[in-house]
C-alpha atoms as a PDB file:
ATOM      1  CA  UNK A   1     108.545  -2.168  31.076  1.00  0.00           C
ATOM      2  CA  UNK A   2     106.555  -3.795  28.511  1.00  0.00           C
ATOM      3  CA  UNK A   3     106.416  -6.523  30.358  1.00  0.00           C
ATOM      4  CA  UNK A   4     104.597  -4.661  32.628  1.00  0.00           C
ATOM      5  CA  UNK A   5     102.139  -3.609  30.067  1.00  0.00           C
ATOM      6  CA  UNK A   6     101.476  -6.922  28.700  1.00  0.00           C
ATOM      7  CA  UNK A   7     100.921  -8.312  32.374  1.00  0.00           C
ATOM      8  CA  UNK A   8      98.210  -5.317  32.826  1.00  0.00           C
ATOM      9  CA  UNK A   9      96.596  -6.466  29.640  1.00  0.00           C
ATOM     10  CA  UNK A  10      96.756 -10.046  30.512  1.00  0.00           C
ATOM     11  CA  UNK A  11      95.140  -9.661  33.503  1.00  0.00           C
ATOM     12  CA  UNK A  12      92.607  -7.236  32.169  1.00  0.00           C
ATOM     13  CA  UNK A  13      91.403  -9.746  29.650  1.00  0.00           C
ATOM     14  CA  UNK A  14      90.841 -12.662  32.178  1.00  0.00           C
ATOM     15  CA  UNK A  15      89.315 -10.173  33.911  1.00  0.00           C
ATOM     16  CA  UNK A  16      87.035  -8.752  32.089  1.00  0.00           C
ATOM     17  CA  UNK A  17      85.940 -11.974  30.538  1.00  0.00           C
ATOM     18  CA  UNK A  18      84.767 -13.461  33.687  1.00  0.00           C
ATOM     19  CA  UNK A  19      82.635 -10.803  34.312  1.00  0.00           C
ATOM     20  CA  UNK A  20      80.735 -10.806  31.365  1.00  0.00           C
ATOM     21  CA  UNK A  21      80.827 -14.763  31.468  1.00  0.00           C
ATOM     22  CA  UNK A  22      79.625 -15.439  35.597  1.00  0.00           C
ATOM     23  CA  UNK A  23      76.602 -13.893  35.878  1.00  0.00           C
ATOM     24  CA  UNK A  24      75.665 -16.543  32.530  1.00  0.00           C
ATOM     25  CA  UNK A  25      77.126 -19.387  34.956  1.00  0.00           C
ATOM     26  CA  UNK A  26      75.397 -17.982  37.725  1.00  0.00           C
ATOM     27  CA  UNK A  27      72.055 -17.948  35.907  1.00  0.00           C
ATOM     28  CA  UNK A  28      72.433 -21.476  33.830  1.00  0.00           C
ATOM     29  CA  UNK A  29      72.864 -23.480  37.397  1.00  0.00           C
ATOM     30  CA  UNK A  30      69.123 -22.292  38.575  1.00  0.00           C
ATOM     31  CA  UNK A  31      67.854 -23.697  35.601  1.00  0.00           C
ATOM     32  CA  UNK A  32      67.848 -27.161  36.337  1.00  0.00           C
ATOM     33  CA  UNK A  33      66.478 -29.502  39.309  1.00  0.00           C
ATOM     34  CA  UNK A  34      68.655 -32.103  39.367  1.00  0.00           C
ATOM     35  CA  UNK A  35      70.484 -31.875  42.921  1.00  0.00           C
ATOM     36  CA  UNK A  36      73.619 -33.412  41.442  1.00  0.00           C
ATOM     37  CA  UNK A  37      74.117 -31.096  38.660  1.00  0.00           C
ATOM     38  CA  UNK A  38      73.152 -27.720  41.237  1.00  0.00           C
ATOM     39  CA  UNK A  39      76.342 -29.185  43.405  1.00  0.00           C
ATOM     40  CA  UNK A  40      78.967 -29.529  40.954  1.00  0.00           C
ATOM     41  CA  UNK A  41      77.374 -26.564  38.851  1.00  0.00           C
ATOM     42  CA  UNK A  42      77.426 -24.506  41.750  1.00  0.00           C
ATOM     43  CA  UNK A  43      80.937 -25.551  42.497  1.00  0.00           C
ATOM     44  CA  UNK A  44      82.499 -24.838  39.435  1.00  0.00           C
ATOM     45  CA  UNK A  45      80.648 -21.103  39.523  1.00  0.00           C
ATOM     46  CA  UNK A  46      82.598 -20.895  42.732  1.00  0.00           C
ATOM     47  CA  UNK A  47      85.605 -21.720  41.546  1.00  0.00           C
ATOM     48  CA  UNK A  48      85.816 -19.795  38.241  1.00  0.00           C
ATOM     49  CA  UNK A  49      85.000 -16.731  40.749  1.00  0.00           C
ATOM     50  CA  UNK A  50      87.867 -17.548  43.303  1.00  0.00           C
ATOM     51  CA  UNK A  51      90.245 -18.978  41.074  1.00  0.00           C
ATOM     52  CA  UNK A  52      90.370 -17.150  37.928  1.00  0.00           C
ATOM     53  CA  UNK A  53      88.451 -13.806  38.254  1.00  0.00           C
ATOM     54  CA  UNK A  54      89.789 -12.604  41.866  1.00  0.00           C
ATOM     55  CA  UNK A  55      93.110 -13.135  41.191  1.00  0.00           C
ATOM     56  CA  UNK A  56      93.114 -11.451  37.948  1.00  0.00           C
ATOM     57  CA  UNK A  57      91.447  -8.715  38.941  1.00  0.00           C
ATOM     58  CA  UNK A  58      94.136  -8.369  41.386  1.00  0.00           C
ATOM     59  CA  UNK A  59      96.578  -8.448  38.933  1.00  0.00           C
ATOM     60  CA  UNK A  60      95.057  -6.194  36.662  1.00  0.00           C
ATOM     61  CA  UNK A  61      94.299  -3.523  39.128  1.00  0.00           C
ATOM     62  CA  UNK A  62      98.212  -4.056  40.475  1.00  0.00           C
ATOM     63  CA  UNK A  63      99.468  -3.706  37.029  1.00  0.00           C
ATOM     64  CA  UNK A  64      97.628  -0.786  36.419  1.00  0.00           C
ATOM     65  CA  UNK A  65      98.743   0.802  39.681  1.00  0.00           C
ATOM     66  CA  UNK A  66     102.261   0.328  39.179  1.00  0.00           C
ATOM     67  CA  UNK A  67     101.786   2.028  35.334  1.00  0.00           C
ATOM     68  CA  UNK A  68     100.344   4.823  36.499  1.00  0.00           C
ATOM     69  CA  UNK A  69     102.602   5.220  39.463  1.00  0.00           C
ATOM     70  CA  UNK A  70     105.730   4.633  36.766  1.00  0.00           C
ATOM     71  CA  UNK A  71     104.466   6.744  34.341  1.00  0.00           C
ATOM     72  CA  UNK A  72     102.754   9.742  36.645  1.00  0.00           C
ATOM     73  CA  UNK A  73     100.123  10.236  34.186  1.00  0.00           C
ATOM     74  CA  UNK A  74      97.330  12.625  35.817  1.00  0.00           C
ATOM     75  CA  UNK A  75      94.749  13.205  32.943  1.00  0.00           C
ATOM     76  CA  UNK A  76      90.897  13.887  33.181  1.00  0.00           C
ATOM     77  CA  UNK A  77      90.109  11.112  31.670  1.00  0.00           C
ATOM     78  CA  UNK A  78      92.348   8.697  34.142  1.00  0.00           C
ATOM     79  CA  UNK A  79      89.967   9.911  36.820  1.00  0.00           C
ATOM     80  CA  UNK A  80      86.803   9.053  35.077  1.00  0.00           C
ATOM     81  CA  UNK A  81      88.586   6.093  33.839  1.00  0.00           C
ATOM     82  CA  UNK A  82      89.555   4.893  37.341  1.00  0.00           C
ATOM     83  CA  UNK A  83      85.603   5.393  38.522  1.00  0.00           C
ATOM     84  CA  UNK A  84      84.600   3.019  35.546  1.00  0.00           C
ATOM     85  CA  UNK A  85      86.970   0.927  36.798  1.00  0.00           C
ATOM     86  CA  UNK A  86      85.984   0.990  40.436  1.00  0.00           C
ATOM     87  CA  UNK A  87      82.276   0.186  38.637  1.00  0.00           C
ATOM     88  CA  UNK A  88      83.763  -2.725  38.000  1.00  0.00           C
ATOM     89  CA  UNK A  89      85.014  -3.747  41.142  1.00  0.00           C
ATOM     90  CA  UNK A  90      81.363  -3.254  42.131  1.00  0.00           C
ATOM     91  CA  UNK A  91      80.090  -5.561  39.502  1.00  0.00           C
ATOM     92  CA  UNK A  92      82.772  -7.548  40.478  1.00  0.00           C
ATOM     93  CA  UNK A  93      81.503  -7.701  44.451  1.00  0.00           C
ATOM     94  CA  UNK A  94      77.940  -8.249  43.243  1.00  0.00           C
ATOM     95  CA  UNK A  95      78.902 -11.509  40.895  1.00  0.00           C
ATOM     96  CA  UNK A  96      80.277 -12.606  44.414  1.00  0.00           C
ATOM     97  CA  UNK A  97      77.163 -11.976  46.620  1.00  0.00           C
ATOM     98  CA  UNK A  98      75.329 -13.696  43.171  1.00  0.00           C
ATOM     99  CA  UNK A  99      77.481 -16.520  43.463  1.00  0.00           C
ATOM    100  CA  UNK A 100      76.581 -17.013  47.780  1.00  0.00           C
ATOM    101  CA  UNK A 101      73.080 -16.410  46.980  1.00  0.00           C
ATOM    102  CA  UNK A 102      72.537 -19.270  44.438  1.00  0.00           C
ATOM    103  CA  UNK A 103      74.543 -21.713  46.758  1.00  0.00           C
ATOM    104  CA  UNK A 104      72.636 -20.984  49.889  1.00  0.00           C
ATOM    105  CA  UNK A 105      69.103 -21.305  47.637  1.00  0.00           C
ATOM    106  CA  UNK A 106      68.632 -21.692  44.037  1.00  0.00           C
ATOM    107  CA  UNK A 107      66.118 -19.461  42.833  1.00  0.00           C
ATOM    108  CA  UNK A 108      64.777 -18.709  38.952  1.00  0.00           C
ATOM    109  CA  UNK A 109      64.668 -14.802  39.768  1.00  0.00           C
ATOM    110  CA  UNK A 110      67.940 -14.586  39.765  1.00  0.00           C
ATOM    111  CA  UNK A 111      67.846 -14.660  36.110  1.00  0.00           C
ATOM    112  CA  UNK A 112      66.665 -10.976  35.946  1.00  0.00           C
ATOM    113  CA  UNK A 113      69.844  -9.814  38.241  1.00  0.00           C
ATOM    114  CA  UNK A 114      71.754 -11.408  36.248  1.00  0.00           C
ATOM    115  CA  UNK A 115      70.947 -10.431  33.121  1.00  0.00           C
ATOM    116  CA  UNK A 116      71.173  -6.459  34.341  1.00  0.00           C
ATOM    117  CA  UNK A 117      74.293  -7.415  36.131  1.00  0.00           C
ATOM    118  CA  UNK A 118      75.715  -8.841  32.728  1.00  0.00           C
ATOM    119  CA  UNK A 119      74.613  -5.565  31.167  1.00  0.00           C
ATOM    120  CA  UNK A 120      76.277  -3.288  33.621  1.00  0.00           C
ATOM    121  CA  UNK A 121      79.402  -5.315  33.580  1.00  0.00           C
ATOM    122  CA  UNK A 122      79.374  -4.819  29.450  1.00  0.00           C
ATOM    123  CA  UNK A 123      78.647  -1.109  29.748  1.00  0.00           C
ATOM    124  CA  UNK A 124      81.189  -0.054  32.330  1.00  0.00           C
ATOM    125  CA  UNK A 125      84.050  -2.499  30.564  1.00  0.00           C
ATOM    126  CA  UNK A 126      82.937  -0.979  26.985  1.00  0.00           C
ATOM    127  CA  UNK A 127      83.406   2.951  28.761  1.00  0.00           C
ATOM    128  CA  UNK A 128      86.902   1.727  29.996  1.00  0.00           C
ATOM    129  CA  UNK A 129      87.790   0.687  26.779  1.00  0.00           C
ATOM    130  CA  UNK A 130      86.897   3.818  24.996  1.00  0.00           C
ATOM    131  CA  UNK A 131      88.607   6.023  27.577  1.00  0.00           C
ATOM    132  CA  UNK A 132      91.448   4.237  27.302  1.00  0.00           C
ATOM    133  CA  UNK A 133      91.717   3.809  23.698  1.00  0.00           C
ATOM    134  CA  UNK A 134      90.553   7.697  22.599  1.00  0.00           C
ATOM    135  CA  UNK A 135      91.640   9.504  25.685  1.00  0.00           C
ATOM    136  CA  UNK A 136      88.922  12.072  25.046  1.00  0.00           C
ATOM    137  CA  UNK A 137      89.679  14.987  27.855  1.00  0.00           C
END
């Protein structure tokens, strides 16, 4: 079952990664005019969201599932840890509505969302990570 583990991980890191790096993308294609560039940038934003970050959250939060289904762990701090998890998934579902709202009209105040989306995103991934790692209740 390490396998298992290491898939968890895996998919926790590509995860994770594109959330703290798509609400930068999102931001960096309302910063320019050029109609070309807002087309292929807003493309690619599309893309990384789609391609890479769905799909590893779904594997990450699969993973995890079948863990804690294999190893019937049922600790406090699982059940806080799930909710900073399921903060996440909200982040998650907000880069998404970030990502429609810049394609259907590019607009510099998205900046400030995404800026305190990127901060969320850090906080909630940096309380996962502690729960995780000390386990504190």
């Amino acid at each position: 079952m390490p396998l298992l583990k290491l898939l968890h991980f895996v998919g926790l890191l590509c995860w994770c990664g594109t959330l703290l790096y798509l609400p930068a993308l999102v931001a960096a294609g309302t910063r320019r005019n050029d109609p070309l560039f807002y087309r292929d940038h807003a493309h690619l934003t599309r893309m990384v969201f789609n391609l890479i970050a769905t799909p590893a959250a779904l594997i990450a939060i699969g993973s995890g599932t079948a863990l804690f289904l294999r190893d019937g762990i049922m600790a406090g701090w699982l059940i806080v840890k799930l909710s900073t998890v399921a903060g996440m998934v909200l982040c998650h579902a907000l880069c998404g509505v970030l990502v429609l709202r810049v394609e259907r009209s590019p607009e510099l105040s998205v900046s400030i969302r995404c800026r305190f989306l990127g901060l969320v995103t850090a906080t909630f991934i940096t309380a996962t990570l502690w729960l995780v790692l000390a386990k504190p209740f």
